[in-house]
N, C-alpha and C. Protein backbone atom coordinates (compact mmCIF):
# COMPACT_ATOMS: atom_id res chain seq x y z
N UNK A 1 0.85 -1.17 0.00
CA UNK A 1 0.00 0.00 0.00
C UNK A 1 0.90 1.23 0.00
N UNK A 2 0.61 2.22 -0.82
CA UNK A 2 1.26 3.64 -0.98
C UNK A 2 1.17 4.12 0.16
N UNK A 3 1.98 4.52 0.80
CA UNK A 3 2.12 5.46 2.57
C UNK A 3 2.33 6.71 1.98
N UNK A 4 3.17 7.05 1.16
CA UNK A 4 3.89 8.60 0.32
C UNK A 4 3.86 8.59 -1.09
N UNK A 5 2.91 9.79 -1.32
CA UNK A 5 2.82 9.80 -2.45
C UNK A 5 3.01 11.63 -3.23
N UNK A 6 4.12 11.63 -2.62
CA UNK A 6 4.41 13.51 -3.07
C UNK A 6 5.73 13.65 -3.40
N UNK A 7 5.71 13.66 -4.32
CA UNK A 7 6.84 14.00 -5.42
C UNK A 7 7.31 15.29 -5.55
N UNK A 8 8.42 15.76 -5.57
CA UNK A 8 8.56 16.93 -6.13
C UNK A 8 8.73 17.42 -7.61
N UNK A 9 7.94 18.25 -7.95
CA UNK A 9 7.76 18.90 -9.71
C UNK A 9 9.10 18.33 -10.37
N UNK A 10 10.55 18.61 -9.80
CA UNK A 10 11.61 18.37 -11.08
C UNK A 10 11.69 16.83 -11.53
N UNK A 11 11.00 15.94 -9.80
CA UNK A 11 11.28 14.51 -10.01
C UNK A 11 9.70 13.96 -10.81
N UNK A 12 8.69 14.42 -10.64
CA UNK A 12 7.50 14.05 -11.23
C UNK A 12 7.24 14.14 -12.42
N UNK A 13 8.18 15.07 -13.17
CA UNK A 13 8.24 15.34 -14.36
C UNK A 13 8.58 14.27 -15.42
N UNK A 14 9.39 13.55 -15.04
CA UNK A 14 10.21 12.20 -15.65
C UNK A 14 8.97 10.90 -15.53
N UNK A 15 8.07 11.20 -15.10
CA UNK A 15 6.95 9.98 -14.83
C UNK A 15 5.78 10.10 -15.43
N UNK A 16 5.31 9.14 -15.90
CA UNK A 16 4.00 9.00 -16.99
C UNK A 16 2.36 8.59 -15.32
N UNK A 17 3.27 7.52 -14.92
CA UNK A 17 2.44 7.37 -14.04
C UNK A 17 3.08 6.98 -12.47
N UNK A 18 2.29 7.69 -11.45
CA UNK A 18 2.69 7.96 -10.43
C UNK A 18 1.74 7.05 -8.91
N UNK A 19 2.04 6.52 -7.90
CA UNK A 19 0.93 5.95 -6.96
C UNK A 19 0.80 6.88 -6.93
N UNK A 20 -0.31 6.58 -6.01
CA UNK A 20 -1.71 7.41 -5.26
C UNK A 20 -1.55 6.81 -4.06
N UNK A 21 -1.33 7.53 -2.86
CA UNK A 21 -1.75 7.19 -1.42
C UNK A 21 -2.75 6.60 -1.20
N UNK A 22 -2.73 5.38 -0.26
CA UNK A 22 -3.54 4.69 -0.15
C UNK A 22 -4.22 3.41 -1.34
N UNK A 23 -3.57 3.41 -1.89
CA UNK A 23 -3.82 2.19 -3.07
C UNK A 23 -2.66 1.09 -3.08
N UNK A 24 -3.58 0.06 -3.43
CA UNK A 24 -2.37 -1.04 -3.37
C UNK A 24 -2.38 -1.34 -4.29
N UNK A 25 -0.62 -1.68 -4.60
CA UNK A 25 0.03 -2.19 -5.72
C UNK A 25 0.50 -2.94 -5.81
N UNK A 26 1.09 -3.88 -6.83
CA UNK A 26 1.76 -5.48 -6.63
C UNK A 26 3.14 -5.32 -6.64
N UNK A 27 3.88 -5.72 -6.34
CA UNK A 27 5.50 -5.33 -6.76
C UNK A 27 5.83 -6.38 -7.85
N UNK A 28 6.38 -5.77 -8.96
CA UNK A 28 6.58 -6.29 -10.05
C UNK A 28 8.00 -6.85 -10.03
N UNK A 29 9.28 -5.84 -9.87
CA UNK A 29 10.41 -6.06 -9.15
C UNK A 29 11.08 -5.46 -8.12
N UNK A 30 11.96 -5.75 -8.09
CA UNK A 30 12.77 -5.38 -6.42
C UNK A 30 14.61 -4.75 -7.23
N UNK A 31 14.92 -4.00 -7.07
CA UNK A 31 16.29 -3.70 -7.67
C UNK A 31 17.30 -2.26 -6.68
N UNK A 32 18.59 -2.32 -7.32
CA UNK A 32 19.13 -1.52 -5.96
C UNK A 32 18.83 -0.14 -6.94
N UNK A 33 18.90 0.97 -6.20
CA UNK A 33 18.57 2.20 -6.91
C UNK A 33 19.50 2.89 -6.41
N UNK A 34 19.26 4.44 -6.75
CA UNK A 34 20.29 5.67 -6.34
C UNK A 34 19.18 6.26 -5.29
N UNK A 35 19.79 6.74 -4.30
CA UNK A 35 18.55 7.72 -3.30
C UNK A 35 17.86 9.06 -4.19
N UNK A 36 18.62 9.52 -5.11
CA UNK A 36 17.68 10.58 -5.66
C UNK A 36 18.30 10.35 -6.80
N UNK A 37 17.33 11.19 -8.28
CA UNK A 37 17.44 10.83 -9.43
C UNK A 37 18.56 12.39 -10.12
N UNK A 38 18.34 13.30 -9.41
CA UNK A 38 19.65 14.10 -9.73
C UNK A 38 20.54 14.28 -8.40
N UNK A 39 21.51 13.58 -8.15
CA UNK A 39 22.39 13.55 -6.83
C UNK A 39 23.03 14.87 -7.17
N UNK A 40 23.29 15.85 -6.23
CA UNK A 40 24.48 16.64 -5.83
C UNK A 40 24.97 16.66 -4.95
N UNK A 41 24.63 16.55 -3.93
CA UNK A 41 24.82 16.26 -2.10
C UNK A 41 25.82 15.38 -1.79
N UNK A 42 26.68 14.90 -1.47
CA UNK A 42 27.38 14.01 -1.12
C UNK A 42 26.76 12.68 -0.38
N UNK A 43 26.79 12.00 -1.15
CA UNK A 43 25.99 10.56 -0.17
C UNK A 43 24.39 10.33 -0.68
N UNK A 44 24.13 11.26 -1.90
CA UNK A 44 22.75 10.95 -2.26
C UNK A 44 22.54 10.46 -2.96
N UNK A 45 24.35 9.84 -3.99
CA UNK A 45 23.07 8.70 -4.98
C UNK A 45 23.73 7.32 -4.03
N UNK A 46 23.93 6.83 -3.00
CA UNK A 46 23.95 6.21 -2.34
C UNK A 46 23.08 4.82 -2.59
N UNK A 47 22.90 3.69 -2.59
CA UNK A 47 21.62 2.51 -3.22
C UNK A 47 21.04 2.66 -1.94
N UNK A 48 19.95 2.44 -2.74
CA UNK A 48 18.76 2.17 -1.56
C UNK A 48 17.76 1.52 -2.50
N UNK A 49 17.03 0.70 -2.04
CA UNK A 49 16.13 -0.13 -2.72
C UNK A 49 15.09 0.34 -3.48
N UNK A 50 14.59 0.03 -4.66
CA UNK A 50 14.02 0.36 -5.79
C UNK A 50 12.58 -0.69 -5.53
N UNK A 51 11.53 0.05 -6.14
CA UNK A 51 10.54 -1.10 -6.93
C UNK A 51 9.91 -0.56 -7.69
N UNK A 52 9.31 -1.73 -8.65
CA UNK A 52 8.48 -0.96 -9.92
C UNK A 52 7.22 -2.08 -9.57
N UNK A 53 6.63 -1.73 -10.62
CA UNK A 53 4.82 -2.30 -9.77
C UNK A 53 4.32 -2.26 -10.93
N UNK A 54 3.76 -3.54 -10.79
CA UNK A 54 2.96 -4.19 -11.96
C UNK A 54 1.17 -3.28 -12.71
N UNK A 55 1.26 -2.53 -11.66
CA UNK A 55 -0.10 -1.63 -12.14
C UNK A 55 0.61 -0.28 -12.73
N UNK A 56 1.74 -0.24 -12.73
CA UNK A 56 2.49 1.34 -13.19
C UNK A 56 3.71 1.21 -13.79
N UNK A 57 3.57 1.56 -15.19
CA UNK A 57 4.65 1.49 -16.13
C UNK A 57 5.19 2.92 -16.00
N UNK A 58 6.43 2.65 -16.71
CA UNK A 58 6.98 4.37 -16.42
C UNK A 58 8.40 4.29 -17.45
N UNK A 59 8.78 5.28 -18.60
CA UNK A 59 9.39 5.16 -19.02
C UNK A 59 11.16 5.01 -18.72
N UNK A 60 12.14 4.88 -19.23
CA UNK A 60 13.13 4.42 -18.80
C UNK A 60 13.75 5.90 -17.74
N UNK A 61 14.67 5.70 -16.96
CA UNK A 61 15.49 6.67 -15.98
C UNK A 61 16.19 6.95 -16.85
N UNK A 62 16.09 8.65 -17.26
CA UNK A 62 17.19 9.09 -17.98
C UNK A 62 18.61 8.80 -17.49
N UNK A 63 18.84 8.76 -16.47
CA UNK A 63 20.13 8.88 -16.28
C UNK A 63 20.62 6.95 -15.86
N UNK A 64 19.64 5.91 -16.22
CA UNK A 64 20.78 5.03 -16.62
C UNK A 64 20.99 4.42 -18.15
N UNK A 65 22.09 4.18 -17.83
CA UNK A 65 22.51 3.76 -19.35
C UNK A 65 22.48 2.64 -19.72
N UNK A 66 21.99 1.71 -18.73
CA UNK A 66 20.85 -0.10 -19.39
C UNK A 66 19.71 0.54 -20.02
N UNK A 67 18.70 1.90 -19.43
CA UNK A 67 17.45 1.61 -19.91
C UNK A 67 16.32 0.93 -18.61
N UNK A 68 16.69 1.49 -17.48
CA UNK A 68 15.97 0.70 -16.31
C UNK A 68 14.64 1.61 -16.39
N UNK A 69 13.76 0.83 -16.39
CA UNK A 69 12.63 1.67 -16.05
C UNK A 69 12.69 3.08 -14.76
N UNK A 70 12.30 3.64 -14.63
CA UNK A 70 12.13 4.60 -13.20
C UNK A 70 11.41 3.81 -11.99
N UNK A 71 11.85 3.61 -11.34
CA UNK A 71 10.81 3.16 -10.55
C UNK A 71 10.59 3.94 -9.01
N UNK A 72 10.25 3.50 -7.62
CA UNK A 72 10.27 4.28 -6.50
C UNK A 72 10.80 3.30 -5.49
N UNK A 73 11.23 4.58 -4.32
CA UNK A 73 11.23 4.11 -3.31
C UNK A 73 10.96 3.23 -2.70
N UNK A 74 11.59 2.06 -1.66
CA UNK A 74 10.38 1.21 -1.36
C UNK A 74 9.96 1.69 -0.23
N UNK A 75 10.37 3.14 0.22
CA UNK A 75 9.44 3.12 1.50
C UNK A 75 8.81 4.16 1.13
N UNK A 76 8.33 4.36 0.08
CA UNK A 76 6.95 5.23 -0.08
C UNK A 76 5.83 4.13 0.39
N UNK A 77 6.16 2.81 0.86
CA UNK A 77 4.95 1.74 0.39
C UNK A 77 5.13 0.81 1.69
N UNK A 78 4.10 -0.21 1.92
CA UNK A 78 4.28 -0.74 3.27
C UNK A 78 3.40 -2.07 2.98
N UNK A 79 3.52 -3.28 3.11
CA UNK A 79 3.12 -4.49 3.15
C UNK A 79 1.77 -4.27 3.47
N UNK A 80 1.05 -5.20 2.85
CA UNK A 80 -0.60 -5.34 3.16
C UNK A 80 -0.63 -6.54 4.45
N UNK A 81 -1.22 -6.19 5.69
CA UNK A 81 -0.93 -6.79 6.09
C UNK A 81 -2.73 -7.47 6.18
N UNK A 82 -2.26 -8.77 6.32
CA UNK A 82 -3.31 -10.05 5.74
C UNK A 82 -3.43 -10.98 7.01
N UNK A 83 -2.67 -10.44 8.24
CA UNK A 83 -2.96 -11.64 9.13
C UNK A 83 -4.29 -11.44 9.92
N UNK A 84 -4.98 -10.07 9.87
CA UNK A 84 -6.46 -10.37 10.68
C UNK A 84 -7.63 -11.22 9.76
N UNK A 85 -7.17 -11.31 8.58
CA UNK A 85 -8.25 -12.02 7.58
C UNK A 85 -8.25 -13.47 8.38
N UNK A 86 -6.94 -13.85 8.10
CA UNK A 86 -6.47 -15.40 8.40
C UNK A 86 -6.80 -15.48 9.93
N UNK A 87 -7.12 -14.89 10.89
CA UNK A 87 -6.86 -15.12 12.40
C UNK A 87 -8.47 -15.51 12.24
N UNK A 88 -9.57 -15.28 11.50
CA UNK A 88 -10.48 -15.07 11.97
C UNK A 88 -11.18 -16.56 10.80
N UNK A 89 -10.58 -17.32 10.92
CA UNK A 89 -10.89 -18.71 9.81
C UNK A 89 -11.77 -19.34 10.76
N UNK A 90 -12.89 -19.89 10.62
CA UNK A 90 -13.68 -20.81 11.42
C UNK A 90 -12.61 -22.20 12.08
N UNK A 91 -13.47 -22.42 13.30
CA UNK A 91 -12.71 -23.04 14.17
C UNK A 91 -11.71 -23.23 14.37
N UNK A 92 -10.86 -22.17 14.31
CA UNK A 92 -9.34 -22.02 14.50
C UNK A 92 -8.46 -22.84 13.40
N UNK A 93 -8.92 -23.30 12.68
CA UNK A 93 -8.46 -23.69 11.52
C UNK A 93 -7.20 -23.12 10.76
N UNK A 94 -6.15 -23.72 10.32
CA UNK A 94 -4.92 -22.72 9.82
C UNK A 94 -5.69 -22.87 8.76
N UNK A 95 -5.29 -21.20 8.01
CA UNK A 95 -5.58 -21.12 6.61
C UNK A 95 -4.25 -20.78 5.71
N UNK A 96 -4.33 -21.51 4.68
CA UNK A 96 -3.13 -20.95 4.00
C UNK A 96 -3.66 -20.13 2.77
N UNK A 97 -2.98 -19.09 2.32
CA UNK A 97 -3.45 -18.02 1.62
C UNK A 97 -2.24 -17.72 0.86
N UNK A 98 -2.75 -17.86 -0.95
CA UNK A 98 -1.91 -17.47 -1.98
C UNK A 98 -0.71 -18.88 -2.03
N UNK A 99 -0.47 -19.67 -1.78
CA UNK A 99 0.43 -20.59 -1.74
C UNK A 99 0.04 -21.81 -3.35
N UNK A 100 1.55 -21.69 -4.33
CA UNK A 100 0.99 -22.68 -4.62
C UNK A 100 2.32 -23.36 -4.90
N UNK A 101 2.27 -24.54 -5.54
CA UNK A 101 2.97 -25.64 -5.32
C UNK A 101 4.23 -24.82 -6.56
N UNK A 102 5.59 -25.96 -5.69
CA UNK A 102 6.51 -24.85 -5.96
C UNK A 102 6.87 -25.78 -7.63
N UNK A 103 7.49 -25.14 -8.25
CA UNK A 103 8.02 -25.76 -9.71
C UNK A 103 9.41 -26.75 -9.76
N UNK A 104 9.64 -27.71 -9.97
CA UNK A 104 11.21 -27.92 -10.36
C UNK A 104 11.69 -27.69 -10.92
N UNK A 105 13.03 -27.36 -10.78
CA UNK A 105 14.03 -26.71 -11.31
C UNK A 105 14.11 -27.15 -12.81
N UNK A 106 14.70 -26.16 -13.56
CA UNK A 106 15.37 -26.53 -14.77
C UNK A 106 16.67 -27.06 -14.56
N UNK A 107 16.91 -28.46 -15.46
CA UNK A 107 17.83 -29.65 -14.98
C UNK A 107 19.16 -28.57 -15.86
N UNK A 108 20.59 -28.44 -15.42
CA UNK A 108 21.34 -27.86 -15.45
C UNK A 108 22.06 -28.11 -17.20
N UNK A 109 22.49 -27.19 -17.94
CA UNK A 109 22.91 -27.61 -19.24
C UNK A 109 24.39 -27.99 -19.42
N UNK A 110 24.80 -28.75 -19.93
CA UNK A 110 26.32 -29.23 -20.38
C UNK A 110 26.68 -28.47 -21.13
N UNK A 111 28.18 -27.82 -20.93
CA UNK A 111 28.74 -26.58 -21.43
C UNK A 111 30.25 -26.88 -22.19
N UNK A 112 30.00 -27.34 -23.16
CA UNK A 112 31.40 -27.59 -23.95
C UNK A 112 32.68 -27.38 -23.40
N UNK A 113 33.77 -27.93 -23.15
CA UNK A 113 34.39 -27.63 -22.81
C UNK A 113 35.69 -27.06 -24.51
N UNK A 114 36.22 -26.35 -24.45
CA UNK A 114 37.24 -25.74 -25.32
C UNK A 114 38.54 -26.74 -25.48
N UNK A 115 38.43 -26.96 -26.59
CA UNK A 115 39.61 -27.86 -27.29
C UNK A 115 40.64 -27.74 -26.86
N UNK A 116 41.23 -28.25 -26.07
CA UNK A 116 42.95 -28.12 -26.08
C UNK A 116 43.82 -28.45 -26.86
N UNK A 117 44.60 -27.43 -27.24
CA UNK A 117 45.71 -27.34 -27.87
C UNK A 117 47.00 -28.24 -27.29
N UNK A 118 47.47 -29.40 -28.46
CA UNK A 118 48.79 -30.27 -28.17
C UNK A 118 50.22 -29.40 -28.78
């Protein structure tokens, strides 16, 4: 759920779409970021954790040179928290919620090894 959602004009400018306080969003990914998108300060492009969110596209961060989307803060945002749903399951019953069965792995590939030279 969005906790902060106030941007300042030079940084809002670079964004197509922005949260809204109080709305929940999915996290799409998780990545390390810079603390601000024009650093001058000493210690401000520093990493601090990034996310981008599956309900909000946003064109790439001018200033990297992969092409990373823009994304935000992760503490503009705060976990949904889901445990009073589950506390309240008939007859005390555990409920499990969102779980599903996990995948096996992709079996590992054989990698040529390079000809040696006699």
């Amino acid at each position: 759920m969005c906790v902060d959602d106030r941007f300042p004009g030079p940084l809002a400018k670079h964004y197509t779409n922005l949260p809204v306080k109080g709305t929940i969003y999915t996290v799409r990914a998780v990545f390390v970021a810079r603390a601000v998108m024009h650093p001058s300060a000493a210690g401000a492009a520093d990493g601090e954790i990034g996310i981008l969110l599956k309900e909000l596209k946003n064109p790439p961060d001018p200033r990297n040179k992969y092409g990373q989307e823009l994304g935000f803060k992760s503490d503009r945002f705060r976990p949904l928290d889901t445990r009073e749903e589950s506390e309240h399951a008939e007859d005390g019953e555990l409920v499990t919620i969102g779980v599903s069965k996990p995948q096996p792995p992709e079996p590992l590939k054989t990698m040529p090894w390079p000809p040696t030279e006699s």
